[in-house]
Protein backbone atom coordinates (compact mmCIF):
# COMPACT_ATOMS: atom_id res chain seq x y z
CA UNK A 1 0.00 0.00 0.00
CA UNK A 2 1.29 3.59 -0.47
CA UNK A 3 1.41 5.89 2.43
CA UNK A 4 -0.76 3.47 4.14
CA UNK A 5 -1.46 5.25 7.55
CA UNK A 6 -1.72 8.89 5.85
CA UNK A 7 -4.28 7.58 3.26
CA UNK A 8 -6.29 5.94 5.79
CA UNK A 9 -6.53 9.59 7.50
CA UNK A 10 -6.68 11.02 4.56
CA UNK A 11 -10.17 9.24 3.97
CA UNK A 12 -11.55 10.21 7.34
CA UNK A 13 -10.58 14.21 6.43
CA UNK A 14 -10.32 14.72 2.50
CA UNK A 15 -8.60 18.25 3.46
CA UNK A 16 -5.60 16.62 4.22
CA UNK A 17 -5.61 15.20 0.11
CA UNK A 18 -2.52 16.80 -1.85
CA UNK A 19 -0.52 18.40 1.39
CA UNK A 20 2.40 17.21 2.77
CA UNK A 21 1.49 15.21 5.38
CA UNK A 22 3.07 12.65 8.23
CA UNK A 23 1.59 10.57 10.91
CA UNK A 24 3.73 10.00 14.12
CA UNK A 25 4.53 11.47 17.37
CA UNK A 26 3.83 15.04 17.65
CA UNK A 27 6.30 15.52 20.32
CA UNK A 28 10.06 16.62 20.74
CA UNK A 29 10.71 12.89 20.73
CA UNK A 30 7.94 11.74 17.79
CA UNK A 31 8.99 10.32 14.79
CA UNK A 32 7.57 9.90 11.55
CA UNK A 33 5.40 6.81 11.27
CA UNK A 34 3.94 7.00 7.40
CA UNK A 35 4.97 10.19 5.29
CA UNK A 36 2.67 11.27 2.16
CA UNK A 37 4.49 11.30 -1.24
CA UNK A 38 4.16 15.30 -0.93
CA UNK A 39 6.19 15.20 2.44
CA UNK A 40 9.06 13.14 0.41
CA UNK A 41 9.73 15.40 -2.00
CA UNK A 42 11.27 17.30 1.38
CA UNK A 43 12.87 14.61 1.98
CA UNK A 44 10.96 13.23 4.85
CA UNK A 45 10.72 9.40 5.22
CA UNK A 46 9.69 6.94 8.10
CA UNK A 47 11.50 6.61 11.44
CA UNK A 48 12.63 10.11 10.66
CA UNK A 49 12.56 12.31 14.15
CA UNK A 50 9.50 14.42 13.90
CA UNK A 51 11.80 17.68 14.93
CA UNK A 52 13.81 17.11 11.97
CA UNK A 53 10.96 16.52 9.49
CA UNK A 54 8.78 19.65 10.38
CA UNK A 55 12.28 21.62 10.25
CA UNK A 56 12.28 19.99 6.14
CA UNK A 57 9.00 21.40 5.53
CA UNK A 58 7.19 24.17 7.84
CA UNK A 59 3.96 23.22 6.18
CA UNK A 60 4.21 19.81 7.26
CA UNK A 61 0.76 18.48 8.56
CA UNK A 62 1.29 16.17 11.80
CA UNK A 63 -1.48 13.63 12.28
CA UNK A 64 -1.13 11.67 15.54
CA UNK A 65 -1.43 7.48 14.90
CA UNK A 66 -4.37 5.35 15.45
CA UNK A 67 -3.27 1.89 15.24
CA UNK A 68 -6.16 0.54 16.02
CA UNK A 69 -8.10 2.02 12.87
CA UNK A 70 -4.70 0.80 10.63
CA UNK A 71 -5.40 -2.58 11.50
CA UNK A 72 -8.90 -2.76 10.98
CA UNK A 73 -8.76 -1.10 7.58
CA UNK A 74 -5.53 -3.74 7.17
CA UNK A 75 -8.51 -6.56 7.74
CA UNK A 76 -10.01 -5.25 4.91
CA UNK A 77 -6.95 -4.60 2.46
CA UNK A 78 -5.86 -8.08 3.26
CA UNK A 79 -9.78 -9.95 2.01
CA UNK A 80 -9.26 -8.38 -1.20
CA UNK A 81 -6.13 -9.68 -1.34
CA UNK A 82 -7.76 -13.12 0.01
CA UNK A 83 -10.38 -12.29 -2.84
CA UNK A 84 -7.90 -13.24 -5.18
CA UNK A 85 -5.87 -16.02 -3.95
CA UNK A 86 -6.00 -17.93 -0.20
CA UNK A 87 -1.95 -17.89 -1.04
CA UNK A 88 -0.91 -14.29 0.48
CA UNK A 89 2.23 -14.14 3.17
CA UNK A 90 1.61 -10.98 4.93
CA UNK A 91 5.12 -8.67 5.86
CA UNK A 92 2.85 -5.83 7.70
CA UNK A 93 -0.19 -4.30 8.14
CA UNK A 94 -0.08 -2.84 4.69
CA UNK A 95 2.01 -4.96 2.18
CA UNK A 96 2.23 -8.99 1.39
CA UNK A 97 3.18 -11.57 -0.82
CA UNK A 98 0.64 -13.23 -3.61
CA UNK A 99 1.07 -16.41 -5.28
CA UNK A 100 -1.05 -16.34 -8.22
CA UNK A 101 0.54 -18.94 -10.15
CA UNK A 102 -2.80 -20.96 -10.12
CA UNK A 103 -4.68 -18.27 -11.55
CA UNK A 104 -3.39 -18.51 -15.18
CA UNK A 105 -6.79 -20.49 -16.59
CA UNK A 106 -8.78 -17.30 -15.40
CA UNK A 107 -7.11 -14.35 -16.15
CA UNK A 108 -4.83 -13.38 -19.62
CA UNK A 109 -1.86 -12.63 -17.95
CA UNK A 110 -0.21 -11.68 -14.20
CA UNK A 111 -0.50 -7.94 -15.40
CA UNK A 112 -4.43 -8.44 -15.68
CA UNK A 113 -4.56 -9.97 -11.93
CA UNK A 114 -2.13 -6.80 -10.69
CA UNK A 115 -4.63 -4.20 -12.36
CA UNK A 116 -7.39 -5.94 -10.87
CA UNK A 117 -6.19 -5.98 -7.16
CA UNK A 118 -5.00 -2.42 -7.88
CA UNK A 119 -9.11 -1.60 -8.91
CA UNK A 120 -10.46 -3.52 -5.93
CA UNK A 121 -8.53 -1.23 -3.41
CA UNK A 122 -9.23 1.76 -5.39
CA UNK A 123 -13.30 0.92 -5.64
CA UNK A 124 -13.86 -0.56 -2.39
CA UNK A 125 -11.17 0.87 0.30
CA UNK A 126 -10.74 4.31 -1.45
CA UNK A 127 -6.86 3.01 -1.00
CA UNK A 128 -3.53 2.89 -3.18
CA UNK A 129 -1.75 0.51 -3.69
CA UNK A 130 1.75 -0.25 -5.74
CA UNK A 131 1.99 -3.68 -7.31
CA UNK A 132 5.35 -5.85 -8.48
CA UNK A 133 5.13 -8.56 -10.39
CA UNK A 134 7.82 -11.36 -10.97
CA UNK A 135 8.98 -14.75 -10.89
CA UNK A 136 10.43 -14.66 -7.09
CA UNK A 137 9.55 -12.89 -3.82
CA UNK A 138 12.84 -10.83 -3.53
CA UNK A 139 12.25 -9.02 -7.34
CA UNK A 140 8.29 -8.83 -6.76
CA UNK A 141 9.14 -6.91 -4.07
CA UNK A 142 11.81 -4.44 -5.63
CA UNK A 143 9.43 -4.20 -8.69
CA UNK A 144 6.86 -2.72 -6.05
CA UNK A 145 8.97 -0.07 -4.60
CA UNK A 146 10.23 0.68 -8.48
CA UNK A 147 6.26 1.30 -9.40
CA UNK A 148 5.60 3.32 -6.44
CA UNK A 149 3.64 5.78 -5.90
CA UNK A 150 0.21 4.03 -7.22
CA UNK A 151 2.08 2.21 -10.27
CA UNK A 152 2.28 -1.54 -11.45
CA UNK A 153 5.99 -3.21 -12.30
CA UNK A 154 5.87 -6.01 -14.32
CA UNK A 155 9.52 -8.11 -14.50
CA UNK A 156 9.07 -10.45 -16.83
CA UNK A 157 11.99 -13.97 -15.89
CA UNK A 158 13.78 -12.77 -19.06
CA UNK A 159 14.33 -9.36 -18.23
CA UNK A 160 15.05 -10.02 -14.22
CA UNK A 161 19.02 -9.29 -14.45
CA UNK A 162 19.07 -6.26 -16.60
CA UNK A 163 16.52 -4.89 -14.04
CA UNK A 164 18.19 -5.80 -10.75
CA UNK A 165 22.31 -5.11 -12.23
CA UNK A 166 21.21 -1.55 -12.61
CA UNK A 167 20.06 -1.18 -9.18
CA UNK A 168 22.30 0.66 -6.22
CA UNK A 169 23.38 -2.03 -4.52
CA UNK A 170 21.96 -0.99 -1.31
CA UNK A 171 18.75 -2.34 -2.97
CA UNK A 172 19.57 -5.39 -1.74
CA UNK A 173 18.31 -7.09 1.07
CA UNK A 174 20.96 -7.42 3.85
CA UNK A 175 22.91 -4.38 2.49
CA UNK A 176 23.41 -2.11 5.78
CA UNK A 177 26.07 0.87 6.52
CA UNK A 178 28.51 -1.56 7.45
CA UNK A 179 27.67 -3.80 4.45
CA UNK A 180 27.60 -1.13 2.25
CA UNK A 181 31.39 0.61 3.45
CA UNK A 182 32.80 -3.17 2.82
CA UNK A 183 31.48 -3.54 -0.41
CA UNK A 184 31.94 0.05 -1.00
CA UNK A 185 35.93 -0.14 -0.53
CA UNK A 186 35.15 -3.25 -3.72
CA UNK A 187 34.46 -0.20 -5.56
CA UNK A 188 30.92 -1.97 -5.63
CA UNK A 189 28.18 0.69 -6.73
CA UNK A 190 25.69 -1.14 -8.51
CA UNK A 191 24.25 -4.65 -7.87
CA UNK A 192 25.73 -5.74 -11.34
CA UNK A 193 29.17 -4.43 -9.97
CA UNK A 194 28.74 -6.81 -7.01
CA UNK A 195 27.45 -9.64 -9.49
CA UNK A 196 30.94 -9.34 -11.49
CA UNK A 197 33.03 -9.76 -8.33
CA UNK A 198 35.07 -12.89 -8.30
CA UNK A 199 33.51 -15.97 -6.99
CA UNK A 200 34.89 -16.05 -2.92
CA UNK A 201 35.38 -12.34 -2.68
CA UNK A 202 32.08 -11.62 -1.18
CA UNK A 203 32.73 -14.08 1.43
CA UNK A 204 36.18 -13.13 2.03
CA UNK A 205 35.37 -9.77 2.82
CA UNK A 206 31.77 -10.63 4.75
CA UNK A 207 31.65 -13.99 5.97
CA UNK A 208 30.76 -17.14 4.02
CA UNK A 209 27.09 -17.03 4.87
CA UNK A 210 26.51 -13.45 4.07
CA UNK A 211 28.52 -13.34 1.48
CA UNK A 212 27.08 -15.98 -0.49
CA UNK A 213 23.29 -14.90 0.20
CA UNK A 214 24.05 -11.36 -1.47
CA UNK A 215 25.86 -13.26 -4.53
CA UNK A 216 22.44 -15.18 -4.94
CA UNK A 217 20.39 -12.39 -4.38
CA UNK A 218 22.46 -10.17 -7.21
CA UNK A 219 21.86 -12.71 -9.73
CA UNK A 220 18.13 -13.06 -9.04
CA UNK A 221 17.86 -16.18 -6.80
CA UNK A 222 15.75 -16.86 -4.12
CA UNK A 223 13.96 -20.20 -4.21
CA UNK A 224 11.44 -18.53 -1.34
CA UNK A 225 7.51 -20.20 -2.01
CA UNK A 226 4.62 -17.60 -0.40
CA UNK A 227 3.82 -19.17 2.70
CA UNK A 228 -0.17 -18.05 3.65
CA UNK A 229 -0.69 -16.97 6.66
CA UNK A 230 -2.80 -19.86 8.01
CA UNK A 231 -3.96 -17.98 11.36
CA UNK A 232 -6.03 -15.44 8.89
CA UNK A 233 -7.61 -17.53 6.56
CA UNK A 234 -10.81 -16.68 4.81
CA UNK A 235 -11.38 -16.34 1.38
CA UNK A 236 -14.12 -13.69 -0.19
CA UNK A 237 -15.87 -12.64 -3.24
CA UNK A 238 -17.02 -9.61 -4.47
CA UNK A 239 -18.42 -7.05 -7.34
CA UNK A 240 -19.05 -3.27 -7.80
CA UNK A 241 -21.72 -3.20 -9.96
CA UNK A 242 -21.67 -0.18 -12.63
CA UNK A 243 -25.37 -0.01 -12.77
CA UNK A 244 -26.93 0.24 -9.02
CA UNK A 245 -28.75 -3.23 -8.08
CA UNK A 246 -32.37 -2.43 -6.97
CA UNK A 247 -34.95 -5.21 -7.21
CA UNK A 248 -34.73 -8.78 -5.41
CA UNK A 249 -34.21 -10.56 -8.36
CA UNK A 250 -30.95 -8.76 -9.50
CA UNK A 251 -29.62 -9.09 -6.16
CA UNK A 252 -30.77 -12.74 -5.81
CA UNK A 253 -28.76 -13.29 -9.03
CA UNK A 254 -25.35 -11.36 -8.42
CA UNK A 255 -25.58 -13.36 -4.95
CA UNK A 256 -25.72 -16.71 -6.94
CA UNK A 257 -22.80 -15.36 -9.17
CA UNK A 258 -20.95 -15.01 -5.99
CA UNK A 259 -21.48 -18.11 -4.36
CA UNK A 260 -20.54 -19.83 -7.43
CA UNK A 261 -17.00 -18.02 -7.76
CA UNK A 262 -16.41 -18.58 -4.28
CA UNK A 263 -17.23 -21.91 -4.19
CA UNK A 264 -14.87 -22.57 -6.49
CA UNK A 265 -12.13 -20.65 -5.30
CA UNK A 266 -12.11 -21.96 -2.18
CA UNK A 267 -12.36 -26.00 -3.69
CA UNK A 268 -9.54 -25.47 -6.16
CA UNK A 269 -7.58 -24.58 -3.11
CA UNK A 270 -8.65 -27.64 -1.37
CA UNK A 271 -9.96 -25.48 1.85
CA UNK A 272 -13.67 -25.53 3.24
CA UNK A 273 -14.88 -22.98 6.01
CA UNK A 274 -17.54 -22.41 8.61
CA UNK A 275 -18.36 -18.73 8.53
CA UNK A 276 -19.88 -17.37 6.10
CA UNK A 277 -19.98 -13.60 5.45
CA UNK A 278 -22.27 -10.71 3.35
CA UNK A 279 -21.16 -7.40 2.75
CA UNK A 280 -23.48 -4.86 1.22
CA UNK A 281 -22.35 -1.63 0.07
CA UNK A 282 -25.55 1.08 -0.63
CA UNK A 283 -25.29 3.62 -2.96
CA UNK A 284 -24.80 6.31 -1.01
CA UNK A 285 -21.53 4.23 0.29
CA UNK A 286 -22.71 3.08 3.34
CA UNK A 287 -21.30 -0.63 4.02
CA UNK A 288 -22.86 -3.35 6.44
CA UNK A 289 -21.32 -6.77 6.71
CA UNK A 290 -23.08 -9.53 8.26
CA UNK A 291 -21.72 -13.12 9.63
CA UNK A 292 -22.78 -16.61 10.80
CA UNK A 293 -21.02 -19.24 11.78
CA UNK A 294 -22.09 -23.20 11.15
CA UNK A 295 -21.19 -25.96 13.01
CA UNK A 296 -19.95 -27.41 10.30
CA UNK A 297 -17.87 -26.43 7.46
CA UNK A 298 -19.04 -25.61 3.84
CA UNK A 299 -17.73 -25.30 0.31
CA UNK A 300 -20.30 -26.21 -2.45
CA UNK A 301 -22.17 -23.25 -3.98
CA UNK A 302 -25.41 -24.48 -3.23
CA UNK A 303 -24.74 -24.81 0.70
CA UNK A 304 -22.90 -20.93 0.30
CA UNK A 305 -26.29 -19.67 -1.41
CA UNK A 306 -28.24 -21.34 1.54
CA UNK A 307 -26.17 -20.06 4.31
CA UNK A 308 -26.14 -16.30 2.62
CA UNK A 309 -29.72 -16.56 2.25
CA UNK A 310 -30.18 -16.73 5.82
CA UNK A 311 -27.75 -13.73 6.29
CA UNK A 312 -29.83 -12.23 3.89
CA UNK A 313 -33.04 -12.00 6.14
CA UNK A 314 -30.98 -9.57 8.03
CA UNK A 315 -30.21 -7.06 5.89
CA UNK A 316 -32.52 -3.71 5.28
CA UNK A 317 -33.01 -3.88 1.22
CA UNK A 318 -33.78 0.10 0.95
CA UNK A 319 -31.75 1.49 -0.98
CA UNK A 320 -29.88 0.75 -4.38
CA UNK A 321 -26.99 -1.57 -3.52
CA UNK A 322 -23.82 -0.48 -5.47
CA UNK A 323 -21.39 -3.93 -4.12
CA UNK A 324 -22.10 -7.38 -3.12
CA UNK A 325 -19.26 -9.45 -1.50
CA UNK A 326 -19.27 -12.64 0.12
CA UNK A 327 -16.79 -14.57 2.50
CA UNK A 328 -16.09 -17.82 3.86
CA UNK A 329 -13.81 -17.53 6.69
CA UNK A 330 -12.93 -20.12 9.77
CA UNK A 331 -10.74 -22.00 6.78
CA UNK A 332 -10.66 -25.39 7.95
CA UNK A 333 -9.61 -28.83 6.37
CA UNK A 334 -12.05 -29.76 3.73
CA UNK A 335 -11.91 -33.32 5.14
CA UNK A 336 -13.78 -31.90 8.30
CA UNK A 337 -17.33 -33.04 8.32
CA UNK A 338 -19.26 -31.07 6.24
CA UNK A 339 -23.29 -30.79 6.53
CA UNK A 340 -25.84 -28.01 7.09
CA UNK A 341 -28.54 -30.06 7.87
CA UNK A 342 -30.16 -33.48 6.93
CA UNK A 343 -30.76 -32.20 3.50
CA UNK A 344 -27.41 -32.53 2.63
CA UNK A 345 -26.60 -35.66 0.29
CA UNK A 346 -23.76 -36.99 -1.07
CA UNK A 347 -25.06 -36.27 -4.78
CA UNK A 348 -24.32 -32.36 -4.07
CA UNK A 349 -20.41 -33.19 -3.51
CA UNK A 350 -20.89 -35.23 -6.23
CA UNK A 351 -21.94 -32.57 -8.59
CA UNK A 352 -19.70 -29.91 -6.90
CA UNK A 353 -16.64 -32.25 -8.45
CA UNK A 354 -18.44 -32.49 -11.60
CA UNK A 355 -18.58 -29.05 -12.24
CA UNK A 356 -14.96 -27.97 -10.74
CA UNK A 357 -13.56 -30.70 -13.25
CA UNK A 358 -15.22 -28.88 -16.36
CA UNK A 359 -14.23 -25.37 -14.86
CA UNK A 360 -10.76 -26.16 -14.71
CA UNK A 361 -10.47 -28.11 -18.16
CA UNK A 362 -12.55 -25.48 -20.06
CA UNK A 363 -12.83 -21.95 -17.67
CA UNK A 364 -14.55 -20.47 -15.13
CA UNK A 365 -17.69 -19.64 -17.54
CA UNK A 366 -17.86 -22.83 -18.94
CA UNK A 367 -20.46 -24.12 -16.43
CA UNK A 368 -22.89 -22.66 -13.89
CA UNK A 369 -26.29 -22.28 -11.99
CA UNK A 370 -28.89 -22.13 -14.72
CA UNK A 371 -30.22 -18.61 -13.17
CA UNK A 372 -27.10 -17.20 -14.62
CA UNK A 373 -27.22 -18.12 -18.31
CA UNK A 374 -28.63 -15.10 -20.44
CA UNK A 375 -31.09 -16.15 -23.06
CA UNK A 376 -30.34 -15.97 -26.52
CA UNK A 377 -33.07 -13.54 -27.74
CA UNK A 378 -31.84 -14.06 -31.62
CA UNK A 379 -33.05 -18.15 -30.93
């Protein structure tokens, strides 16, 4: 996310939009927590003391930290990410690692999935967001801070070296002050200068482990898989609709839509959960979220659509609803038992399989609830 904390106050008091702005402590002894992109351009960064910074810029805005509303907007920057994949590693309260390899049957391309993260944040959370894209963790990441502020960096296997080699080498992870006065007295600059050095000089000069960590990371290597944060895990759905929803029907039908992607998100991923969530965003922007949690768990779209219809009952339909989202959270092994009620036969797993095996050999669209399928007015 960019300027996490300052955005986040920025949408509780617009006036603070295009000013140079920090959050930290206000005192003699503050320091700067989160600094806008305006506040840079002085110079100002994090963990800079707050004296120092409002000496940089005498216009600086000051904006005391609330933790507490950081991580509960975090909650909701991390379901979109969740939204997308049940495979995100999260760093911080504003900024993780996605594995989308297993998305390539439903979008074009990795750029398409960063542009759509990117939207969500934008249309739902009012939020920015910077997004790298790459073939490891340790360039994904340097790709984000290259497309920052509000950007998208794609690095592309083939171009990886000419990317990182021009790169200071204090780019590098594990490149400190003292690092950084051995290497420079290598007359090392640039990672590619560092990548040139000898084989053994690096860990002459730094220590055999060290050493040979930075040679791996100048070439590009680091065998790192995302590793999700099990302790969070939920998985959610949702759509901002262009055109307001306003009767029962078209609601009814965007909720069956839902179900259905999230049912088979969360199956592909071999996960099943016991809380199931509705959010409802009106048109005037107002957002409710509702939640209910089963006994046992759930992951076929028909048992989703059942639970969310009883979440349903408790929602106030008065108003146009501009986004629909639904979650399954309490992510639990799908080989718990799994039942809602006596209803439940083996003949609905049966047909959940059926349909995840055509989705996966043929798309996402290829099958669906019947409710969905537009008629062909021309037949």
């Amino acid at each position: 996310m960019d300027s996490f904390f300052v955005e986040v106050e920025r949408l509780r008091d617009p006036s603070l939009v295009g000013r140079p702005v920090v959050v930290g402590g206000a005192g003699n002894r503050g320091v700067v927590a989160s600094a806008s992109y305006e506040a840079r351009k002085f110079g100002i960064r994090s963990a800079m003391p707050m004296m120092a910074a409002r000496k940089s810029c005498p216009a600086l805005v000051v904006v005391p930290t609330d933790h507490s509303r950081y991580q509960e907007v975090s909650i909701q920057v991390f379901e979109v990410f969740r939204s997308v994949t049940p495979l995100v590693e999260g760093l911080s309260l504003d900024e993780a690692f996605l594995d989308v390899s297993g998305l390539s049957r439903h979008f074009t391309n990795p750029i398409e999935i960063g542009h759509a993260i990117r939207h969500q944040l934008r249309d739902q959370l009012r939020l920015p967001a910077s997004v790298g894209i790459a073939a490891s963790k340790f360039i994904a990441k340097l790709a984000s801070e290259a497309a920052k502020p509000d950007g998208l960096r794609h690095i592309p296997r083939a171009e990886t070296l000419p990317f990182l080699h021009a790169l200071p080498v204090r780019a590098l992870w594990g490149v400190g002050e003292a690092t950084y006065a051995s290497l420079e007295g290598l007359g090392v600059e640039t990672v590619g200068d560092l990548a040139r050095l000898q084989p053994g000089t690096l860990e002459k000069r730094l220590g055999t482990s060290h050493g040979r960590n930075l040679a791996d990371l100048a070439e590009g290597l680091d065998p790192r898989a995302v590793i999700p944060d099990h302790d969070a895990k939920s998985v959610s759905v949702s759509e901002t609709y262009d055109n307001d929803l306003s009767t029962e029907d078209e609601i009814d039908t965007e909720l069956i839509r839902l179900c259905d992607r999230l049912s088979f998100r969360i199956r592909r991923s071999g996960l099943a959960g016991r809380t199931i969530g509705l959010t409802v965003r009106y048109s005037d922007f107002v957002t409710i979220t509702r939640h209910h949690t089963f006994p046992h768990s759930i992951d076929t779209s028909r048992h989703l659509w059942q639970a969310v219809q009883t979440l349903k009952r408790s929602v106030a339909w008065d108003r146009p609803v501009r986004l629909l989202g639904v979650s399954l959270a309490t992510v639990v092994d799908p080989g718990d038992p799994r039942q809602l009620s006596v209803e439940n036969e083996p003949k609905w797993d049966d047909l959940a399989e059926a349909v995840d095996a055509v989705k996966t050999k043929f798309g996402s669209d290829a099958v669906g609830p019947a409710r969905l399928v537009k008629p062909d007015r021309e037949a």
